[in-house]
N, C-alpha and C. Protein backbone atom coordinates (compact mmCIF):
# COMPACT_ATOMS: atom_id res chain seq x y z
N UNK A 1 -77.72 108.02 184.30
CA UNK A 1 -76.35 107.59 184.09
C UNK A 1 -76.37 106.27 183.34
N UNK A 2 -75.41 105.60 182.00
CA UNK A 2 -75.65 104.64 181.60
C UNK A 2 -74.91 103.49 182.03
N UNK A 3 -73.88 103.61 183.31
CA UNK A 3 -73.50 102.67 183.81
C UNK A 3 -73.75 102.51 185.92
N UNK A 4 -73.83 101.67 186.28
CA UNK A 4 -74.06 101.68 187.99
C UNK A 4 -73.08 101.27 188.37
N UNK A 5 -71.67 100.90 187.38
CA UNK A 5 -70.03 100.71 188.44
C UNK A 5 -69.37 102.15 187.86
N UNK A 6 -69.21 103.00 188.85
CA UNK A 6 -68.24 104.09 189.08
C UNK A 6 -66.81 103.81 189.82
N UNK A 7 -66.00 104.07 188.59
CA UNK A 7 -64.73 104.25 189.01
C UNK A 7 -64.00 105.47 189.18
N UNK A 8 -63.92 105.88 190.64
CA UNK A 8 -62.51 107.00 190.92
C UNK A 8 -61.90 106.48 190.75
N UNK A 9 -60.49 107.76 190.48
CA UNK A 9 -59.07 107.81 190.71
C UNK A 9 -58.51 108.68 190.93
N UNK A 10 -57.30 108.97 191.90
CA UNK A 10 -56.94 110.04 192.14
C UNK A 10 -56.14 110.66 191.06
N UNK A 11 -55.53 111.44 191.21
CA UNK A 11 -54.74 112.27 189.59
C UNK A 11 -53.27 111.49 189.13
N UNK A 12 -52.71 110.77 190.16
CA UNK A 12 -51.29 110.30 189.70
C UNK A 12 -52.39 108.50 189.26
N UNK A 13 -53.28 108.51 189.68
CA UNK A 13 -53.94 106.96 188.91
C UNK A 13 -53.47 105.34 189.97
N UNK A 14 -53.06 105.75 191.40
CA UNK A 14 -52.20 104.96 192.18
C UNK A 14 -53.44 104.54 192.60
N UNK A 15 -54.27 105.46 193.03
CA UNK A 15 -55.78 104.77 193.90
C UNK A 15 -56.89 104.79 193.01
N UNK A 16 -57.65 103.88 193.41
CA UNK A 16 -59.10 103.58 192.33
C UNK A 16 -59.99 102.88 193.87
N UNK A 17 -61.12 103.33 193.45
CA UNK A 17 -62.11 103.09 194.39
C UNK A 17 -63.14 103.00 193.73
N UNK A 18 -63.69 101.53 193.54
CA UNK A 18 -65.04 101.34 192.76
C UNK A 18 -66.24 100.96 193.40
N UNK A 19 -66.97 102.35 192.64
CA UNK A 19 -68.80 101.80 193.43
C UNK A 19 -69.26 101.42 192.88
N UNK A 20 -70.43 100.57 193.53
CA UNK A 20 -71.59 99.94 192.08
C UNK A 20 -73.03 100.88 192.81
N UNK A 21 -73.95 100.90 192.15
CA UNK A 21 -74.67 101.49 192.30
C UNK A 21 -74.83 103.13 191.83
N UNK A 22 -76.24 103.62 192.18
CA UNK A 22 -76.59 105.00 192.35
C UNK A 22 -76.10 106.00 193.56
N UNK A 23 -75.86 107.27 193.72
CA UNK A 23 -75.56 107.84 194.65
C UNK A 23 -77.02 107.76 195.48
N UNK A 24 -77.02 108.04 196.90
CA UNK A 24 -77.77 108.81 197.91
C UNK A 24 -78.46 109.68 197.30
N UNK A 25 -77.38 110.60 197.27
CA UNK A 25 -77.27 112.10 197.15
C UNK A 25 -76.00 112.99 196.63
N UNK A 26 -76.12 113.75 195.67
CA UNK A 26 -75.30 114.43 195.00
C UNK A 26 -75.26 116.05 195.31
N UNK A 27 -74.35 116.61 195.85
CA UNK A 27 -74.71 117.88 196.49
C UNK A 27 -73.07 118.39 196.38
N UNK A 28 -73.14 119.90 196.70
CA UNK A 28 -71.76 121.06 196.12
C UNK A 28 -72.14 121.29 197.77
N UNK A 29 -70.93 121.60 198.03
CA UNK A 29 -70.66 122.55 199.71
C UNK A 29 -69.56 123.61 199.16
N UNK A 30 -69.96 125.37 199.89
CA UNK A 30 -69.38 126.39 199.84
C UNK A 30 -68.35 126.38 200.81
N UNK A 31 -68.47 125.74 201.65
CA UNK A 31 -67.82 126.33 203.10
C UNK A 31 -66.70 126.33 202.77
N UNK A 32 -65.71 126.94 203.60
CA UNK A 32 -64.21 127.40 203.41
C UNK A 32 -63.54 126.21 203.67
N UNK A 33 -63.83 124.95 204.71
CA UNK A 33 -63.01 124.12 204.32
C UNK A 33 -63.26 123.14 203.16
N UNK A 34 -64.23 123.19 202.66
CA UNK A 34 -64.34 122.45 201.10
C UNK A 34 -63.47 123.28 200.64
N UNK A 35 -63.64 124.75 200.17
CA UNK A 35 -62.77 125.15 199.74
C UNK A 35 -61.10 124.87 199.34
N UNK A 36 -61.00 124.87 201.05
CA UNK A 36 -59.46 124.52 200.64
C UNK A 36 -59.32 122.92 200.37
N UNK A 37 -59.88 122.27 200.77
CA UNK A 37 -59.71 120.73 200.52
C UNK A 37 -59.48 120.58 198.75
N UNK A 38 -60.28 121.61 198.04
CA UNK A 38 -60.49 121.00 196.33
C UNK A 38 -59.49 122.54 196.13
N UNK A 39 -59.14 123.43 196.64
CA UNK A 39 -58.38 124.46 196.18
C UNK A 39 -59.58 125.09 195.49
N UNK A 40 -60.64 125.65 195.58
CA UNK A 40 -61.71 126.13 194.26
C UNK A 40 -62.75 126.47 195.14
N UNK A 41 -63.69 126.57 194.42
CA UNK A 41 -64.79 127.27 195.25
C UNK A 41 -65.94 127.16 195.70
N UNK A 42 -65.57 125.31 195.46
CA UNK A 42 -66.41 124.25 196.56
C UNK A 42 -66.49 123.12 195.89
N UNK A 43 -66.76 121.90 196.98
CA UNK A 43 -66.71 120.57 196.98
C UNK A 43 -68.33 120.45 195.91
N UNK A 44 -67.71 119.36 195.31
CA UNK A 44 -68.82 118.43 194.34
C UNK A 44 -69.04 116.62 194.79
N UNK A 45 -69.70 116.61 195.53
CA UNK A 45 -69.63 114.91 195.96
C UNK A 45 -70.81 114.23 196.07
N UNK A 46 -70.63 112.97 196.20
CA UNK A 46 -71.77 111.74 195.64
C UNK A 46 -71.44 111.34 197.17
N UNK A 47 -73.11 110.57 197.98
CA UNK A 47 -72.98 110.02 198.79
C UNK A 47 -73.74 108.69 198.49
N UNK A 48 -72.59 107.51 198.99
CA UNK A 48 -72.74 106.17 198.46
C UNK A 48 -73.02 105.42 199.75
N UNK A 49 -73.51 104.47 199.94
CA UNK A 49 -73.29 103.13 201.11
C UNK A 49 -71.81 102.94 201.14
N UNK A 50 -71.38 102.34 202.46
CA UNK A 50 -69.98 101.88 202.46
C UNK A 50 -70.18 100.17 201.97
N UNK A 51 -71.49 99.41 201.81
CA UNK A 51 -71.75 98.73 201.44
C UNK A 51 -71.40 98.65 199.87
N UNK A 52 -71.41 99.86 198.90
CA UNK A 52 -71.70 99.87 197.62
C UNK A 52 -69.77 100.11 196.87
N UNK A 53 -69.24 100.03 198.05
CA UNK A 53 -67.60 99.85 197.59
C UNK A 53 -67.29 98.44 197.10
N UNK A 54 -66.77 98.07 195.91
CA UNK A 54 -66.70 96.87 195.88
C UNK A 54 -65.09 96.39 195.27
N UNK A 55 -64.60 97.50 195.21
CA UNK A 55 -62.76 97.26 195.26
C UNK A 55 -62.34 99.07 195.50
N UNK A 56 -61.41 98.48 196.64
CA UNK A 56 -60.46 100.03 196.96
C UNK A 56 -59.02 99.35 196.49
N UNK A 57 -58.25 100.11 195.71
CA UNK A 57 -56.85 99.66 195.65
C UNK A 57 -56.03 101.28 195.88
N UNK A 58 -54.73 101.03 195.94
CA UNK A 58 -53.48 101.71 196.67
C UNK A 58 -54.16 102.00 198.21
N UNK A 59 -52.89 102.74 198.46
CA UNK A 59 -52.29 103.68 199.74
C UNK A 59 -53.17 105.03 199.77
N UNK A 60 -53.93 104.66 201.13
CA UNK A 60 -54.87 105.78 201.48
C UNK A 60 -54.15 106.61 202.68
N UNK A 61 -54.40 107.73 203.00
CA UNK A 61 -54.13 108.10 204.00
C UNK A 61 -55.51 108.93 204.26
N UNK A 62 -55.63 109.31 205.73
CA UNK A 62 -56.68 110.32 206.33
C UNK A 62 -56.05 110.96 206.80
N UNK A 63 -57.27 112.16 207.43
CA UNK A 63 -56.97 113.45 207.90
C UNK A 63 -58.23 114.05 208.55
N UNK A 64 -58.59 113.87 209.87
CA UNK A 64 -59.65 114.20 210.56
C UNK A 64 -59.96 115.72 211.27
N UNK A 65 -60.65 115.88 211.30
CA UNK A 65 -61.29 117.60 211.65
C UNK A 65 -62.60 117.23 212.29
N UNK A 66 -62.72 118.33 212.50
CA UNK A 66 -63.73 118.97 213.32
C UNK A 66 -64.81 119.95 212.38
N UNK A 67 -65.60 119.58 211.79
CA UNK A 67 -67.08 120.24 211.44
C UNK A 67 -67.96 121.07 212.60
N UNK A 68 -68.55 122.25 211.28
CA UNK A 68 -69.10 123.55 212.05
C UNK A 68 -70.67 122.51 213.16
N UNK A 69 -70.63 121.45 212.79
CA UNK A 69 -71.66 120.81 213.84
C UNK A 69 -70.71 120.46 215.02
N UNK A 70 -69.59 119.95 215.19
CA UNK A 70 -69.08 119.57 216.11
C UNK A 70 -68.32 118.36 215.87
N UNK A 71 -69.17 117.46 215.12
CA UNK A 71 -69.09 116.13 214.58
C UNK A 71 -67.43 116.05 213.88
N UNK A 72 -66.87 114.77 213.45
CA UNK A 72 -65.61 115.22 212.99
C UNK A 72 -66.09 114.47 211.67
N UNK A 73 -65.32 114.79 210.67
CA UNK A 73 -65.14 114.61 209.48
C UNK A 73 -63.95 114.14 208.81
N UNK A 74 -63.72 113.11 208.18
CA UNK A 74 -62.12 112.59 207.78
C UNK A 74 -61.97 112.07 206.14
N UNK A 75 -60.67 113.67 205.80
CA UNK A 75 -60.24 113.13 204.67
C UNK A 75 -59.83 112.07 204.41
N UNK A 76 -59.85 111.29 203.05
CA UNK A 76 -59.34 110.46 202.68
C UNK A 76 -58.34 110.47 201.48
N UNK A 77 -56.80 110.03 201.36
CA UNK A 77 -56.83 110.98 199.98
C UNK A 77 -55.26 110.08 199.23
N UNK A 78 -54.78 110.22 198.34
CA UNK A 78 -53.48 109.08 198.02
C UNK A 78 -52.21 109.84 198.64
N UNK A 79 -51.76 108.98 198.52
CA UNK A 79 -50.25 109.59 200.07
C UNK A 79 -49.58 110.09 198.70
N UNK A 80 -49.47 109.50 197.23
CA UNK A 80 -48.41 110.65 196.64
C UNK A 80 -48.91 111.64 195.75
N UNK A 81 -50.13 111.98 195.61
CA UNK A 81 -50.73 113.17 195.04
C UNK A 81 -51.58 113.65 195.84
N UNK A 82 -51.85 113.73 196.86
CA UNK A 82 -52.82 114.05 197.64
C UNK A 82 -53.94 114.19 197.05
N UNK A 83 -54.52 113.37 196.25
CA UNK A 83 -55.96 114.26 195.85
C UNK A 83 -57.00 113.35 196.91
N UNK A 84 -58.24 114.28 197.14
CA UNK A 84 -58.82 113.91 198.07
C UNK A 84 -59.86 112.53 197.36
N UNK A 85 -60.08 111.36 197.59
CA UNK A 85 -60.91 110.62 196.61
C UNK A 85 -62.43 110.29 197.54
N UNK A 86 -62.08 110.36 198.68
CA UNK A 86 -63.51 110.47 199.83
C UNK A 86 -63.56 110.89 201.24
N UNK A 87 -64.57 111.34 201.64
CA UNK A 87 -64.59 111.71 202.67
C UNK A 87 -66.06 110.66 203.83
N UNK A 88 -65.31 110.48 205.45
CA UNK A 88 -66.26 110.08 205.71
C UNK A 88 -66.70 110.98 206.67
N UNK A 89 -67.68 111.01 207.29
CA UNK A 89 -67.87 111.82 208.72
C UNK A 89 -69.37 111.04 210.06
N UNK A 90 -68.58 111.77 211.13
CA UNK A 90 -69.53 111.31 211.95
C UNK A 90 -70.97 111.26 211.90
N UNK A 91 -71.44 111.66 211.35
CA UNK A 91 -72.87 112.59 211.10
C UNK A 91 -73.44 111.33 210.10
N UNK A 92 -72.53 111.10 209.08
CA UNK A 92 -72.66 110.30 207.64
C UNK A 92 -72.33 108.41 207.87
N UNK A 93 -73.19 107.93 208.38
CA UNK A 93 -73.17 106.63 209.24
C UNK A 93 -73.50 105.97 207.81
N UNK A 94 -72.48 104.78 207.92
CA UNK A 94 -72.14 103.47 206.87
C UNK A 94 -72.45 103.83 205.55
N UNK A 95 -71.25 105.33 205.67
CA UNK A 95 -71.41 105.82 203.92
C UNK A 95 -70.22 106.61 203.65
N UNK A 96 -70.12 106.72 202.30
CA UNK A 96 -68.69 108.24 201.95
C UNK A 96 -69.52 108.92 201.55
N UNK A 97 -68.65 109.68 201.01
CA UNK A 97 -68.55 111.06 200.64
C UNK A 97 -68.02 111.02 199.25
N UNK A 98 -68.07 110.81 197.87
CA UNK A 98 -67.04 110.33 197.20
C UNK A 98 -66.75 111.75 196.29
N UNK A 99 -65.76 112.33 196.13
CA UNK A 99 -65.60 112.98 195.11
C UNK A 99 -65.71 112.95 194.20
N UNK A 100 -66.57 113.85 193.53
CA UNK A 100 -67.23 113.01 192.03
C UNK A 100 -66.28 113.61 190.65
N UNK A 101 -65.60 114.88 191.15
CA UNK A 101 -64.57 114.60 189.76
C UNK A 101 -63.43 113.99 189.82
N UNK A 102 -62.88 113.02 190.91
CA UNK A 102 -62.35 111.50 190.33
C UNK A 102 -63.02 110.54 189.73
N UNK A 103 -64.36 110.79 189.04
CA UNK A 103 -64.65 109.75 188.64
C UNK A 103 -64.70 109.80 187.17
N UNK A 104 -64.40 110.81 186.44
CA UNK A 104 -63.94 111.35 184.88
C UNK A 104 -65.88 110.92 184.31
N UNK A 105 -66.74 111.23 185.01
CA UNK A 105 -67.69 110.93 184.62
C UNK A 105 -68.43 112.55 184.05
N UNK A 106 -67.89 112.73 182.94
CA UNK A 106 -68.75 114.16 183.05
C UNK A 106 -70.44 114.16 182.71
N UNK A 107 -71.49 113.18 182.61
CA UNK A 107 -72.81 112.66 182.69
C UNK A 107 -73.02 112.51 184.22
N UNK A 108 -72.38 112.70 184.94
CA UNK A 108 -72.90 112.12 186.41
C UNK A 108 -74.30 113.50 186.34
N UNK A 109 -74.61 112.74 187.36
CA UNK A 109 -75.71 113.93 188.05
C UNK A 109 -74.97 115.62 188.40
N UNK A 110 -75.96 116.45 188.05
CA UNK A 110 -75.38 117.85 189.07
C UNK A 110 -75.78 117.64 190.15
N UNK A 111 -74.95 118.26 191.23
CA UNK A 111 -75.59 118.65 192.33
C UNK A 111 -77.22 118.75 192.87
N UNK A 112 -78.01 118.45 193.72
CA UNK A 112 -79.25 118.19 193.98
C UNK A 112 -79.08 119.29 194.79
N UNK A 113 -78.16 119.81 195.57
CA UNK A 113 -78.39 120.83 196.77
C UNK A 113 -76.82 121.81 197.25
N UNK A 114 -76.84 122.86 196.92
CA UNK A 114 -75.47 123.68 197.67
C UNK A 114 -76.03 124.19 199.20
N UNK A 115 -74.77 123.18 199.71
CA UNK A 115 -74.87 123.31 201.40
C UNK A 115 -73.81 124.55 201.69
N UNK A 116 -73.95 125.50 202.54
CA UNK A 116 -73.10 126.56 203.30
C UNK A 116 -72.96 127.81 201.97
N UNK A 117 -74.24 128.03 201.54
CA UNK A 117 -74.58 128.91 200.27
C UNK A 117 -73.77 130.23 200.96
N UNK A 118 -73.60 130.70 201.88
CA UNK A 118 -73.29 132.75 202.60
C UNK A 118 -71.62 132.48 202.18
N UNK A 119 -71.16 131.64 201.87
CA UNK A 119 -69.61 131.40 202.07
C UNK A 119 -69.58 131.25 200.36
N UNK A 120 -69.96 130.94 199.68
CA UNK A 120 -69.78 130.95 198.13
C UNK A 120 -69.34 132.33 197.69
N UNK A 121 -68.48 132.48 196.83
CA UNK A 121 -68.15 133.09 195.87
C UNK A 121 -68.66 133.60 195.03
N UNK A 122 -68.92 135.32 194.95
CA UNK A 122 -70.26 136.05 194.46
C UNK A 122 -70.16 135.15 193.31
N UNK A 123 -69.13 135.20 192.33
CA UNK A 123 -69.71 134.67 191.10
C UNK A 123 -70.35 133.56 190.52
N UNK A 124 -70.11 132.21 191.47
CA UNK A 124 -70.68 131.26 191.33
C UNK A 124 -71.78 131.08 191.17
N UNK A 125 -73.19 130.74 190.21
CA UNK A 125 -74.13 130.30 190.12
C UNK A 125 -74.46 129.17 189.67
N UNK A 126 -74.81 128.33 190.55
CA UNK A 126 -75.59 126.98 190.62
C UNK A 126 -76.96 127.15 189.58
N UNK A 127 -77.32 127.52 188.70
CA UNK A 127 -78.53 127.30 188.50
C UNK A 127 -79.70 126.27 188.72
N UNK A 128 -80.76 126.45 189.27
CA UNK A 128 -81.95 125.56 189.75
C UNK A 128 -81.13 124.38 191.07
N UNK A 129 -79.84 124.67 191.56
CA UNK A 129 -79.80 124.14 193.01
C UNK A 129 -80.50 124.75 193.89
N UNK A 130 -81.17 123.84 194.95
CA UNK A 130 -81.49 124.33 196.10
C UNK A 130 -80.46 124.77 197.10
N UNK A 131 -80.35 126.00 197.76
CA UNK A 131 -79.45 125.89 198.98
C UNK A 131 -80.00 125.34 200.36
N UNK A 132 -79.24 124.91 200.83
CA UNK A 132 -79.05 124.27 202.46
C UNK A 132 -78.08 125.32 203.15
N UNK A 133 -78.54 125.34 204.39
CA UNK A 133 -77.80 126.74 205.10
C UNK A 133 -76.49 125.81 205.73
């Protein structure tokens, strides 16, 4: 990537959430509630430090659930377009989840790994991802 400050935004442009740094980890999830969270046929997200946030601006709202581990998981997303801009979860200690197409970065990394591969959509192919069950 030729820059280490990533800027999201959600689609109406009210929220911006800037990271500095490299992701964790860059990975696609099949499961049905990614699904409905992005409307499509699965989540694309970057996992950052909550350390590596270095300006959040607008009106966030959440939305917490319950994951197939047990653990809960909580949207994050702008109160007047709803788009989702991160997610945190129990499991995922002093980090997000960031949605990586708010970040209009089409050079980001692909995916390193599709998690909940049996729930994907015959047609989808990841080429050279690993799946995670």
């Amino acid at each position: 990537m030729s820059s280490s400050i990533h800027r999201a935004t959600c689609s109406c442009r009210k929220v911006e959430l800037i990271c500095t740094g490299e992701p964790r980890r860059v990975y696609a999830c099949a499961c049905t509630e990614c699904q409905r969270c992005t409307g499509t046929a699965f989540s694309y997200r970057a996992i950052y430090p909550q350390a590596a946030i270095v300006s959040k601006k607008g009106e966030i709202k959440s939305w917490r659930r319950t994951g197939p581990s047990g653990g809960w998981l909580e949207q994050h997303f702008c109160t007047t377009c709803g788009s989702v801009i991160f997610m945190t979860a129990q499991g995922l200690k002093d980090a997000i989840s960031l949605s990586v197409g708010c970040l209009e970065e089409p050079g980001f990394p692909a995916p390193q790994m599709l998690h909940l591969p049996q729930r994907r959509h015959q047609w989808l192919c990841l080429d050279g991802i690993p799946e995670a069950g």
